[in-house]
C-alpha atoms as a PDB file:
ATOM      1  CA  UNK A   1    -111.105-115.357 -14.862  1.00  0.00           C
ATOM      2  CA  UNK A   2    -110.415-119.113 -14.957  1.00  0.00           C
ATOM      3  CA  UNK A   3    -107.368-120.111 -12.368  1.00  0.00           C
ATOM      4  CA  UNK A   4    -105.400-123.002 -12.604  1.00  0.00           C
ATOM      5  CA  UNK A   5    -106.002-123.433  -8.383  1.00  0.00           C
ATOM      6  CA  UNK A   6    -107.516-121.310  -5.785  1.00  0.00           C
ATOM      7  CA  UNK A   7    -105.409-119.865  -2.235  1.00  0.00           C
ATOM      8  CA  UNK A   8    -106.829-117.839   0.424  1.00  0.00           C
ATOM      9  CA  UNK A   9    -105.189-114.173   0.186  1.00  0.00           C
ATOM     10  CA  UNK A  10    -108.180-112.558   1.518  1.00  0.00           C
ATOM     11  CA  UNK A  11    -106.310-111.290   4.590  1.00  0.00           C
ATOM     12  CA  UNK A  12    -103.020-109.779   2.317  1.00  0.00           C
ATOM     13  CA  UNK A  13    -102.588-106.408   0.788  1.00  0.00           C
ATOM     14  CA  UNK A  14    -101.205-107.278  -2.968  1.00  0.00           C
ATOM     15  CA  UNK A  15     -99.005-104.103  -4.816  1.00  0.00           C
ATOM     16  CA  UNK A  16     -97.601-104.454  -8.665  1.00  0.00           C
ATOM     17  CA  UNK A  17     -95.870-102.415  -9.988  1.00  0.00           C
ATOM     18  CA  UNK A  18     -96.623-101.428 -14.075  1.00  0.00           C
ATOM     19  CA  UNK A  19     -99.903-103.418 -13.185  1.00  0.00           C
ATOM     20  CA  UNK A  20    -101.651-102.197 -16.078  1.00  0.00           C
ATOM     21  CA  UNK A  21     -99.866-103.890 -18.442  1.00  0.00           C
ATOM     22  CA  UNK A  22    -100.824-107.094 -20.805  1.00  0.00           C
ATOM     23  CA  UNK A  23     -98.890-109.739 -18.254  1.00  0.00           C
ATOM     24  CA  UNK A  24     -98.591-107.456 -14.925  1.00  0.00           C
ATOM     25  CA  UNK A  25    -102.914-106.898 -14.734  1.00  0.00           C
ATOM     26  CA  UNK A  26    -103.274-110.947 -15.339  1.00  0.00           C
ATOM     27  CA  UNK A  27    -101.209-111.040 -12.280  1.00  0.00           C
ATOM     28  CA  UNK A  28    -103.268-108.466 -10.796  1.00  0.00           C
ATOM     29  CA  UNK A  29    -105.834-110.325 -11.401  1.00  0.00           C
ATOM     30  CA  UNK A  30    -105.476-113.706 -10.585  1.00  0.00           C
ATOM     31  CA  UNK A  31    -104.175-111.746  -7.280  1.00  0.00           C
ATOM     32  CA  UNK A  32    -107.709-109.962  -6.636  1.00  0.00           C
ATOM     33  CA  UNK A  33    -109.586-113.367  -8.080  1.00  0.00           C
ATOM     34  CA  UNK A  34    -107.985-114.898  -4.738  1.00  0.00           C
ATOM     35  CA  UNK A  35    -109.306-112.391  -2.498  1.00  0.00           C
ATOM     36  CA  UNK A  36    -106.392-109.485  -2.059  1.00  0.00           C
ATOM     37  CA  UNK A  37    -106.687-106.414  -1.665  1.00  0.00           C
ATOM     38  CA  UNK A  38    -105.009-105.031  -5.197  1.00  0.00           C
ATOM     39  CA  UNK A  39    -103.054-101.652  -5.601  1.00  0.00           C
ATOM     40  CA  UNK A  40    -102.479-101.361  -8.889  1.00  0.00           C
ATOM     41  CA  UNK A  41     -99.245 -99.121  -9.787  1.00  0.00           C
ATOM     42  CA  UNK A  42     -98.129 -97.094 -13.006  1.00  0.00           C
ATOM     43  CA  UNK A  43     -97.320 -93.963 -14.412  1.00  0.00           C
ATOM     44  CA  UNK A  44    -100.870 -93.394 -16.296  1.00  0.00           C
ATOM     45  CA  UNK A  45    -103.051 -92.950 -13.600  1.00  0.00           C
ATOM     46  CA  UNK A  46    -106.047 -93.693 -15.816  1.00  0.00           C
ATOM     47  CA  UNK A  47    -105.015 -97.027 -16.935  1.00  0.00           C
ATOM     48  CA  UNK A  48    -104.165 -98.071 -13.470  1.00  0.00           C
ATOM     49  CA  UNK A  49    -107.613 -97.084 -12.077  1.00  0.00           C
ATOM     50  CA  UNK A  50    -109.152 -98.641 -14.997  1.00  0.00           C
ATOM     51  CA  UNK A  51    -106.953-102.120 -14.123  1.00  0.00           C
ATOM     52  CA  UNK A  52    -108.403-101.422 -10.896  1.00  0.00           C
ATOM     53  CA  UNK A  53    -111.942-101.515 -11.838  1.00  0.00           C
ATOM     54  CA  UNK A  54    -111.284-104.827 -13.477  1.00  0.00           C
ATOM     55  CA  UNK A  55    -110.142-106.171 -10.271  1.00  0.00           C
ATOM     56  CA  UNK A  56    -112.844-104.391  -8.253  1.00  0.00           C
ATOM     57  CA  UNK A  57    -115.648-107.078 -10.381  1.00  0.00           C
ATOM     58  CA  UNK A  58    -114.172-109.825  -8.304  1.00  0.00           C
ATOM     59  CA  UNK A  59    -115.477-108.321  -5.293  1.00  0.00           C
ATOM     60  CA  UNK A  60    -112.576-107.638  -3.439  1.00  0.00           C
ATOM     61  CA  UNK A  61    -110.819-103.481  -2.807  1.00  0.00           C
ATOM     62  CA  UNK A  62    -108.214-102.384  -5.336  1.00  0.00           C
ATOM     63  CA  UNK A  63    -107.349 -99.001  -6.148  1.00  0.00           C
ATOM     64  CA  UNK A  64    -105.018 -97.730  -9.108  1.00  0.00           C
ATOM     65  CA  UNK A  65    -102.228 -94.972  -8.237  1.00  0.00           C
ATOM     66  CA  UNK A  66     -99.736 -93.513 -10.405  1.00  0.00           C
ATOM     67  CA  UNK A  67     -96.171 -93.708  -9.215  1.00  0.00           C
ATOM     68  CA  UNK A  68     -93.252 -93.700 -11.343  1.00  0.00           C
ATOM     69  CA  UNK A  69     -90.564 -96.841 -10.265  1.00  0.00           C
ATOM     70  CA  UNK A  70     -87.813 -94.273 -10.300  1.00  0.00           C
ATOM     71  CA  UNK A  71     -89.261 -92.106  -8.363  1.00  0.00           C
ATOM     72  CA  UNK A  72     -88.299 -92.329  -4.622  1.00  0.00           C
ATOM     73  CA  UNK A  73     -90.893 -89.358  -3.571  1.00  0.00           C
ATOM     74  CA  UNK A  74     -94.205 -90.908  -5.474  1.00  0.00           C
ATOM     75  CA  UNK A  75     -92.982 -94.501  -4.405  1.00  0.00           C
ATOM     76  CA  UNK A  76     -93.511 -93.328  -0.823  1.00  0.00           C
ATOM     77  CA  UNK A  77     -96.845 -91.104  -1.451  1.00  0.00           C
ATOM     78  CA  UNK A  78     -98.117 -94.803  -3.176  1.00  0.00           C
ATOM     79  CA  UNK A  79     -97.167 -96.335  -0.230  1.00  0.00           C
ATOM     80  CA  UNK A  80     -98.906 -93.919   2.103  1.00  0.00           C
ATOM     81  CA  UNK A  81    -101.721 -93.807   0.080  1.00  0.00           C
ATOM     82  CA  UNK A  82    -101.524 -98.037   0.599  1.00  0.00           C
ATOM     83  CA  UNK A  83    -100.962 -98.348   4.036  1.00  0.00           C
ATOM     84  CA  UNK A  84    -104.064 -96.073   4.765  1.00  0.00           C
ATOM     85  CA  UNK A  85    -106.524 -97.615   2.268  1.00  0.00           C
ATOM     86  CA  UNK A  86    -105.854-101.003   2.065  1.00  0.00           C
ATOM     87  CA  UNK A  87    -103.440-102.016   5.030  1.00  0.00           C
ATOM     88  CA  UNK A  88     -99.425-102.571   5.059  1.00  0.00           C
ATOM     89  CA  UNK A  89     -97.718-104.387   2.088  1.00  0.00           C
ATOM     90  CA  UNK A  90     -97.862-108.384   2.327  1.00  0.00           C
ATOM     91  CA  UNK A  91     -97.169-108.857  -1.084  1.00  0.00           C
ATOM     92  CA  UNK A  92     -94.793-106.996  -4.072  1.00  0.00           C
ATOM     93  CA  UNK A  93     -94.881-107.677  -7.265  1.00  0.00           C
ATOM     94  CA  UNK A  94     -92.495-106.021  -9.273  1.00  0.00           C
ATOM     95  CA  UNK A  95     -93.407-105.699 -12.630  1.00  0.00           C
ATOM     96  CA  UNK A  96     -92.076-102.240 -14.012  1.00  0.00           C
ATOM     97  CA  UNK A  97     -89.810-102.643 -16.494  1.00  0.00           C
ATOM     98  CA  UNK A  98     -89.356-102.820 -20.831  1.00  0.00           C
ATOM     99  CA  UNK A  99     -86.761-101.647 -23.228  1.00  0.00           C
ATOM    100  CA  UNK A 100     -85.177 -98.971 -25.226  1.00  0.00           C
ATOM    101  CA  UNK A 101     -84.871 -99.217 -28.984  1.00  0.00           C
ATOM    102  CA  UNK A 102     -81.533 -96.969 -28.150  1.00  0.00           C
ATOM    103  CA  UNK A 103     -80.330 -99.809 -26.351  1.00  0.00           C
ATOM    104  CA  UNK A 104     -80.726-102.332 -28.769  1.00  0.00           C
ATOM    105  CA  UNK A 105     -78.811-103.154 -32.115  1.00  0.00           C
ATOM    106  CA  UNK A 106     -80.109-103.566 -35.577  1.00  0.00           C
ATOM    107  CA  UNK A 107     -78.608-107.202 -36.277  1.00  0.00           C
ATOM    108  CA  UNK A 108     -77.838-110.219 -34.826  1.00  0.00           C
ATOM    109  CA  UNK A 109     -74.208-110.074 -35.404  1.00  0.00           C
ATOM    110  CA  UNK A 110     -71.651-107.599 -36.145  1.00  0.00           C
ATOM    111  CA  UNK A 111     -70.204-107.690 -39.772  1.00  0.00           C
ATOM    112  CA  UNK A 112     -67.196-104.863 -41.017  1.00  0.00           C
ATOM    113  CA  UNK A 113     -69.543-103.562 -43.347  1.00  0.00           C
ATOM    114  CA  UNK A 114     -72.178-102.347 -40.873  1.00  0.00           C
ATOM    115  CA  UNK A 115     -69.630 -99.731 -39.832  1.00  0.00           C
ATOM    116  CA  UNK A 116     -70.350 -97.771 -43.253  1.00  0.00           C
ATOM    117  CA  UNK A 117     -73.884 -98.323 -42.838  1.00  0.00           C
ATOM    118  CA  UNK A 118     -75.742 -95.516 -41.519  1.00  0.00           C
ATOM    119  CA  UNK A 119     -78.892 -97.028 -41.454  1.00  0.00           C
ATOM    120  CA  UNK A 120     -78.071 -99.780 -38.595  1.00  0.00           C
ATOM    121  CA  UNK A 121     -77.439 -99.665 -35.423  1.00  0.00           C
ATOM    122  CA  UNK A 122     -74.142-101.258 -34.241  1.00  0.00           C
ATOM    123  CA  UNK A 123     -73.097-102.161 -30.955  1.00  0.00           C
ATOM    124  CA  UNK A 124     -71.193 -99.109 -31.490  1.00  0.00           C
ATOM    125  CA  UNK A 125     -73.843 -96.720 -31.297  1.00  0.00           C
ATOM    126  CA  UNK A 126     -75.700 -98.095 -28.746  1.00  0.00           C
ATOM    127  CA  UNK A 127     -76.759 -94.802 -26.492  1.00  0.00           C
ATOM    128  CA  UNK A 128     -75.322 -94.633 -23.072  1.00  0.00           C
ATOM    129  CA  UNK A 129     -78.446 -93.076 -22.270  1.00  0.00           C
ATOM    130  CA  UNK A 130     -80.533 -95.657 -23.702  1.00  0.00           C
ATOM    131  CA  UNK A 131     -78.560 -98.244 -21.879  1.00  0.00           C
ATOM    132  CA  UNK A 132     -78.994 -96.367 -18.404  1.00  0.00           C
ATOM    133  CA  UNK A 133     -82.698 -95.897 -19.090  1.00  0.00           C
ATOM    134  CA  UNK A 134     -83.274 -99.475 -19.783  1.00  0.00           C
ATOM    135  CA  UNK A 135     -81.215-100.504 -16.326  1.00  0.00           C
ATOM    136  CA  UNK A 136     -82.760 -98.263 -14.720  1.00  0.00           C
ATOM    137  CA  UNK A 137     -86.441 -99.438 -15.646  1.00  0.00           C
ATOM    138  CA  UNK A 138     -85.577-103.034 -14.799  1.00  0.00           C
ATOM    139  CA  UNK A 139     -83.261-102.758 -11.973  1.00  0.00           C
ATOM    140  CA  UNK A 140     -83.621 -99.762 -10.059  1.00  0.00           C
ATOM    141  CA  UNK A 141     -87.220 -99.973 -10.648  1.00  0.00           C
ATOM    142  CA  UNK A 142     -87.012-103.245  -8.748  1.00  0.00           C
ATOM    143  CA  UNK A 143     -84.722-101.886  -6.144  1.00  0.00           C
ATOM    144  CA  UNK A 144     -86.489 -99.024  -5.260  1.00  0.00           C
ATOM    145  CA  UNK A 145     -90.203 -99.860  -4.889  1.00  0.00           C
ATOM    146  CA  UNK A 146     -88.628-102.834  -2.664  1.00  0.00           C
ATOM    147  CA  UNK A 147     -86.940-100.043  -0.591  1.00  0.00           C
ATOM    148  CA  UNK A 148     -90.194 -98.614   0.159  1.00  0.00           C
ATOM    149  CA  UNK A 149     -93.013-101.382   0.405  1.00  0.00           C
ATOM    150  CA  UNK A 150     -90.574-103.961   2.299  1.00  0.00           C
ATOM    151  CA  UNK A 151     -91.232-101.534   4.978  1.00  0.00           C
ATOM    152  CA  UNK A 152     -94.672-102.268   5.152  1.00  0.00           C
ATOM    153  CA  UNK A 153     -93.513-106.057   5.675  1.00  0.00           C
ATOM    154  CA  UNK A 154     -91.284-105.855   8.917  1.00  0.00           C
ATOM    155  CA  UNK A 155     -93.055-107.709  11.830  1.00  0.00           C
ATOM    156  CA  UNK A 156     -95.473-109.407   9.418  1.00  0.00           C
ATOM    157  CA  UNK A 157     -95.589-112.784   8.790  1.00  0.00           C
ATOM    158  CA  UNK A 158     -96.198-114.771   4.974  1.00  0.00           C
ATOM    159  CA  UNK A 159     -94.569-111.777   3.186  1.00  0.00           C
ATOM    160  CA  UNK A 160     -93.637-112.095  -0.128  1.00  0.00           C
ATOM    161  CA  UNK A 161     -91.608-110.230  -2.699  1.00  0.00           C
ATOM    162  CA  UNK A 162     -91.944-111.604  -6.679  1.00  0.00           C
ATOM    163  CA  UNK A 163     -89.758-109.841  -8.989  1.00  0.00           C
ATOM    164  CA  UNK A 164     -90.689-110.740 -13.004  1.00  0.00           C
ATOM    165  CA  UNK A 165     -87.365-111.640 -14.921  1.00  0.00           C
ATOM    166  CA  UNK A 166     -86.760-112.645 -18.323  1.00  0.00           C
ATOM    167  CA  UNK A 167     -85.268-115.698 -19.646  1.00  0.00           C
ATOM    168  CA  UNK A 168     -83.096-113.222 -21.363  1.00  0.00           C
ATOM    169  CA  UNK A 169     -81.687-113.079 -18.117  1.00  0.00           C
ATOM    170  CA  UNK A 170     -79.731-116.408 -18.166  1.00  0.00           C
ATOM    171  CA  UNK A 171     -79.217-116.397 -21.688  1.00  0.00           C
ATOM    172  CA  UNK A 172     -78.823-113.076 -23.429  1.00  0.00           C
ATOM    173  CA  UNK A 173     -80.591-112.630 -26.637  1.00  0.00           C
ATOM    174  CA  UNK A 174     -79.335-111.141 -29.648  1.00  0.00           C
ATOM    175  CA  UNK A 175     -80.193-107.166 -30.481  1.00  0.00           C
ATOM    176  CA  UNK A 176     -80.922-106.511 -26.474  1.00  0.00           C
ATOM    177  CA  UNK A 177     -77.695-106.629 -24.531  1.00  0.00           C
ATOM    178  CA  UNK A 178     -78.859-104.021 -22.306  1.00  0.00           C
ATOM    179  CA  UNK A 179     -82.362-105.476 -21.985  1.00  0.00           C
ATOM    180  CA  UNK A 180     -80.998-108.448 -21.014  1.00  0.00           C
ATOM    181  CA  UNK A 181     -78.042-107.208 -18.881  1.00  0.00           C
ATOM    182  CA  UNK A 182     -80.864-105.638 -16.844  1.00  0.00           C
ATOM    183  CA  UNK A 183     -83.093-108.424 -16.272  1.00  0.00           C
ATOM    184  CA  UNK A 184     -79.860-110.443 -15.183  1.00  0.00           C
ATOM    185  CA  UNK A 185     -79.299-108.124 -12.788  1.00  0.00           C
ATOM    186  CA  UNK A 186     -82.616-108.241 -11.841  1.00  0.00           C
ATOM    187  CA  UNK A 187     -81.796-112.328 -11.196  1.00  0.00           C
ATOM    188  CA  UNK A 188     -78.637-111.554  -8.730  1.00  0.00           C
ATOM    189  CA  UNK A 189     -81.012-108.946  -6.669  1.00  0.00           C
ATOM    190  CA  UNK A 190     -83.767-111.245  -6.798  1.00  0.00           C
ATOM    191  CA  UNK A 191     -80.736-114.073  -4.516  1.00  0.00           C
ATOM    192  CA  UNK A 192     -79.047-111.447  -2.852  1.00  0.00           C
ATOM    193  CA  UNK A 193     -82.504-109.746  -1.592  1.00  0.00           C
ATOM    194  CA  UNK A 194     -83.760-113.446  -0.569  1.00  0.00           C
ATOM    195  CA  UNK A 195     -80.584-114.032   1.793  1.00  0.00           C
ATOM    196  CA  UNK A 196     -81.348-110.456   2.902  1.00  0.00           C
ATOM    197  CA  UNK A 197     -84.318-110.826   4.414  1.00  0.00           C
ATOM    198  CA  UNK A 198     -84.390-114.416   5.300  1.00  0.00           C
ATOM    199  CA  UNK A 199     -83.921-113.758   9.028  1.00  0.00           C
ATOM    200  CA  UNK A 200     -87.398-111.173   9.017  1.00  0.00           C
ATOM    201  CA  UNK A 201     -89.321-113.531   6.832  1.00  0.00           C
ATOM    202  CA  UNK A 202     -89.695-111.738   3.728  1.00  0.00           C
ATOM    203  CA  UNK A 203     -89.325-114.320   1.035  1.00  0.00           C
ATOM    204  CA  UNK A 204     -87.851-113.144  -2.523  1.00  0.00           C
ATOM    205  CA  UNK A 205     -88.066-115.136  -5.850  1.00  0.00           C
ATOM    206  CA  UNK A 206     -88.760-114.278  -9.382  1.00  0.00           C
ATOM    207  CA  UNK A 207     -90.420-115.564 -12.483  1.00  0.00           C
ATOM    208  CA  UNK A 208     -88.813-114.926 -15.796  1.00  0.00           C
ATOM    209  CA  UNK A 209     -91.518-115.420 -18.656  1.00  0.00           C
ATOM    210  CA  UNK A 210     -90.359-116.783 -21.887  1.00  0.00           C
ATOM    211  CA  UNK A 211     -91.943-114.984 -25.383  1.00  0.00           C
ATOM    212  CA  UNK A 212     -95.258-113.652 -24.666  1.00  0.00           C
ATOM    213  CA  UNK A 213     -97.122-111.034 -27.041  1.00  0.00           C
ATOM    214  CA  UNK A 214     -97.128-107.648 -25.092  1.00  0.00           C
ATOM    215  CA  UNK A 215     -98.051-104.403 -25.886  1.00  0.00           C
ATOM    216  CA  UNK A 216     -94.449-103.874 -25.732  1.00  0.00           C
ATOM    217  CA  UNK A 217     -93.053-106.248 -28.562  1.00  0.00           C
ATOM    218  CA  UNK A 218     -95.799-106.376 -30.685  1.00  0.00           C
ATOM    219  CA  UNK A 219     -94.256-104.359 -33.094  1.00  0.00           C
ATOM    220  CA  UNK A 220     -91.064-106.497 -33.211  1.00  0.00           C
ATOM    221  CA  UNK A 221     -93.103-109.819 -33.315  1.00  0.00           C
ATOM    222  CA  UNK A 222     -96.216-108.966 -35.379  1.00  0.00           C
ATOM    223  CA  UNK A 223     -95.797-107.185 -39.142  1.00  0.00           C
ATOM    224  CA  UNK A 224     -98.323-104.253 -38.767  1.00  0.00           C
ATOM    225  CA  UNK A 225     -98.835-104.401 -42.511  1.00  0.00           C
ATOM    226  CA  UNK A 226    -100.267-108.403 -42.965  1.00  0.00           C
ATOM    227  CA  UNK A 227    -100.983-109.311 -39.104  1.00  0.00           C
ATOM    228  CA  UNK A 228     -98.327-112.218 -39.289  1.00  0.00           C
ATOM    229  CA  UNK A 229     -95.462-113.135 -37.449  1.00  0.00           C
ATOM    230  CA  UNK A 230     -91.978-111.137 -38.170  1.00  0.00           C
ATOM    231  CA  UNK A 231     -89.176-112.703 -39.139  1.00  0.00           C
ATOM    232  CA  UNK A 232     -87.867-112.609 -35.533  1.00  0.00           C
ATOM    233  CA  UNK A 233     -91.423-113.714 -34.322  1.00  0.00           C
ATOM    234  CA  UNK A 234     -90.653-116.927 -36.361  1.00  0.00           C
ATOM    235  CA  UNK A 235     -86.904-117.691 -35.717  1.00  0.00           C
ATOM    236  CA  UNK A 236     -88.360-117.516 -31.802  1.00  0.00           C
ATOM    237  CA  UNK A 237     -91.195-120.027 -32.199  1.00  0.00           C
ATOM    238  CA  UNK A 238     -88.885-122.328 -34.696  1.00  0.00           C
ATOM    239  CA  UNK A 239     -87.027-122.494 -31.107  1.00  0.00           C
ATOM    240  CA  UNK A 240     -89.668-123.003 -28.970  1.00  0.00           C
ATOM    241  CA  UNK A 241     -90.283-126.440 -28.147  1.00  0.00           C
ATOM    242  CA  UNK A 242     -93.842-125.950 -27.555  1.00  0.00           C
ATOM    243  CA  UNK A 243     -94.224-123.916 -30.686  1.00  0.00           C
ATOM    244  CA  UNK A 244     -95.750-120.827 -29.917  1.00  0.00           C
ATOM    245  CA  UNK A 245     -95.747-117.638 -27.941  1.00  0.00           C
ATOM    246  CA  UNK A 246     -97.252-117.834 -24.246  1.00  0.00           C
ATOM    247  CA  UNK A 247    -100.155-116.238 -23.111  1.00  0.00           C
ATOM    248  CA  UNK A 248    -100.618-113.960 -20.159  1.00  0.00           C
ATOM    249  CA  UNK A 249    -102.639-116.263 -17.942  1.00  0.00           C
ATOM    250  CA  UNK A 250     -99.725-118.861 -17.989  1.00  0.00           C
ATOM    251  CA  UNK A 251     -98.023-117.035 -15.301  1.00  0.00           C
ATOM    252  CA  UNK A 252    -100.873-117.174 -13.038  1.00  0.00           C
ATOM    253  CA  UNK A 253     -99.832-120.517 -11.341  1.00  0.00           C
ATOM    254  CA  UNK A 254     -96.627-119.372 -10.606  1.00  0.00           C
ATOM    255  CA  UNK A 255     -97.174-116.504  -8.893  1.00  0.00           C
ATOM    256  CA  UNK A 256    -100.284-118.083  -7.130  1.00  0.00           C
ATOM    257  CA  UNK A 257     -97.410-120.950  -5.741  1.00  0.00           C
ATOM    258  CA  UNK A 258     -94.684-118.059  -4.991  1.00  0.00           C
ATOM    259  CA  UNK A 259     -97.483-116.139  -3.286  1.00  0.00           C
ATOM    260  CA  UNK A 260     -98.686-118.903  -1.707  1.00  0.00           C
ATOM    261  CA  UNK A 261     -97.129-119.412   1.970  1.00  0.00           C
ATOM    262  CA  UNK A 262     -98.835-122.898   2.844  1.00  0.00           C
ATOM    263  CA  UNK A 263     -97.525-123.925  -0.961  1.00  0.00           C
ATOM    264  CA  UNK A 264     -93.795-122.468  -1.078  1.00  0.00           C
ATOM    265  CA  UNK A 265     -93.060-121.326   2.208  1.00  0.00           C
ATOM    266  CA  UNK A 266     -89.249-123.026   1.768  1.00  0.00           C
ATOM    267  CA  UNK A 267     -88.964-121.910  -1.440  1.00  0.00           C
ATOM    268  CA  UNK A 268     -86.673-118.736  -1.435  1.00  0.00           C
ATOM    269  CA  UNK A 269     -84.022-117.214  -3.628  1.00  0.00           C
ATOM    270  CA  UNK A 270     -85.280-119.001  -7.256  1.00  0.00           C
ATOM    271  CA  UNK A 271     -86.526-118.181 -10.379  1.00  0.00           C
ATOM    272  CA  UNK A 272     -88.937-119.947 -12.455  1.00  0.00           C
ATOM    273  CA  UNK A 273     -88.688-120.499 -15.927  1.00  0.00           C
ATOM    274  CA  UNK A 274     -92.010-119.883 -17.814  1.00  0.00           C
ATOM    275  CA  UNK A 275     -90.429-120.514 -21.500  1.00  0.00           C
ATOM    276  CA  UNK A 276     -92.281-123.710 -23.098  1.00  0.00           C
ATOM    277  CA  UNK A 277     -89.032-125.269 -23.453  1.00  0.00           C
ATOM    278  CA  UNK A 278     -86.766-122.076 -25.195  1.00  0.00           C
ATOM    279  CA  UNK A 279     -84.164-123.083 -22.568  1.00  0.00           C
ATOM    280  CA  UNK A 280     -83.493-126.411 -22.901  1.00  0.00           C
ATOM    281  CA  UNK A 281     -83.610-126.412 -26.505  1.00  0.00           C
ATOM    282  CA  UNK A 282     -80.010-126.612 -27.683  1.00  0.00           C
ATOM    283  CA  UNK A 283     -81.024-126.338 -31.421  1.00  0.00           C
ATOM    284  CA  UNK A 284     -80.781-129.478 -32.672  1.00  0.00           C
END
């Protein structure tokens, strides 16, 4: 793979968490490309093995393990499995997360009518269930595979904890209130973790990526039927200043710079905008 920069991680032990997805096994990587070890985590244990693989052609050890982010019991068998194989944890990134169509509504805003139409979803019907899955995802499954590879990172120096946020997190879009509830809660862990752990050096920042095509969205963004962008997928790139979606690989030299001890060791508690401009764009 082509990085923007090169840093020496050929003496750390990397984990991420739902590694084999589009933006999480770029991160993977650009991780392995720079000479960590790489344990790639998800629940299918044959698409994390086959991240793995990938990661394996850059000549360095990773493994693939499945381990559900909400589940305390396979967290720790991952870690186990971690400690033994590749060494202790130096470096967590936590990538698990996504939403739930029951948490999110059908328009933009609320209008009296919608209340007689059965085929929308209103903030009224939002599932509580849907709404506790998708915080759960995001926030406990930040929370907890922190609870259990942090471990690892006691006594050791140049450890490093990268949670991935959303810029829904500091602005909430429309249709996603408990996506983007989530992710802000993600932001608040992502400070109050940092002051946490700033007296055992374990440093804790986040990046939140803008609008990137996933596996995810692409049903939201791309209309199955022509191959073009959605209505949605256009009002989004109308307000992105660079005009267009990211790509995967944008990320990279972010997380090499958060990852990177001689290159950010001062830089703790933060998270980094990767939006091409969505933010600062007031709309006119």
């Amino acid at each position: 793979m082509k990085l923007p920069f090169k840093i020496d991680l050929s003496n750390k032990v990397a984990v991420v968490t739902g590694g084999s997805g589009v933006l999480c096994s770029e991160l993977a990587a650009a991780l392995a490309a720079n000479g960590a070890k790489v344990a790639v985590l998800g629940r299918n244990a044959e698409a994390a093995e086959k991240t793995a693989a990938r990661l394996r052609e850059f000549g360095t050890t990773a493994i693939g393990i499945s381990a559900n982010v909400l589940e305390r019991g396979e967290l720790e068998a991952a870690a186990e499995r971690v400690a033994k194989e590749l060494g202790p944890c130096d470096l967590l990134v936590n990538g698990a997360g996504g939403n739930n169509p029951k948490g999110t509504t059908s328009r933009d805003w609320f209008e009296p009518a919608d209340l007689f139409d059965k085929s929308l979803t209103t903030f009224f019907d939002l599932d509580p269930k849907g709404v506790e899955f998708v915080f759960n995802l995001n926030f406990l499954g930040t929370l907890l595979p922190t609870q259990v590879f942090a471990q690892q990172m006691i006594g050791h120096t140049g450890c490093s904890i990268i949670n991935i946020s959303s810029m829904s997190a500091f602005c909430p879009l429309t249709r996603i209130p408990a996506y983007s509830g989530a992710k802000a809660a993600v932001n608040n862990f992502t400070q109050w973790l940092a002051v946490h752990f700033s007296k055992v050096g374990i440093r804790v920042n986040a990046i939140a990526p803008g609008f990137f095509l996933t596996a995810q969205n692409h049903k939201l963004l791309i209309d199955e039927a022509t191959g073009e962008f959605t209505a949605r997928a256009k009002k989004i790139v109308e307000y992105t200043p660079m005009g267009r979606f990211g790509e995967s690989h944008e990320l990279v030299g972010a997380l090499l710079w958060l990852a990177c001890e001689e290159g950010s060791g001062f830089v703790n508690g933060v998270v980094v905008p990767i939006d091409g401009g969505f933010s600062a764009y007031s709309g006119v």
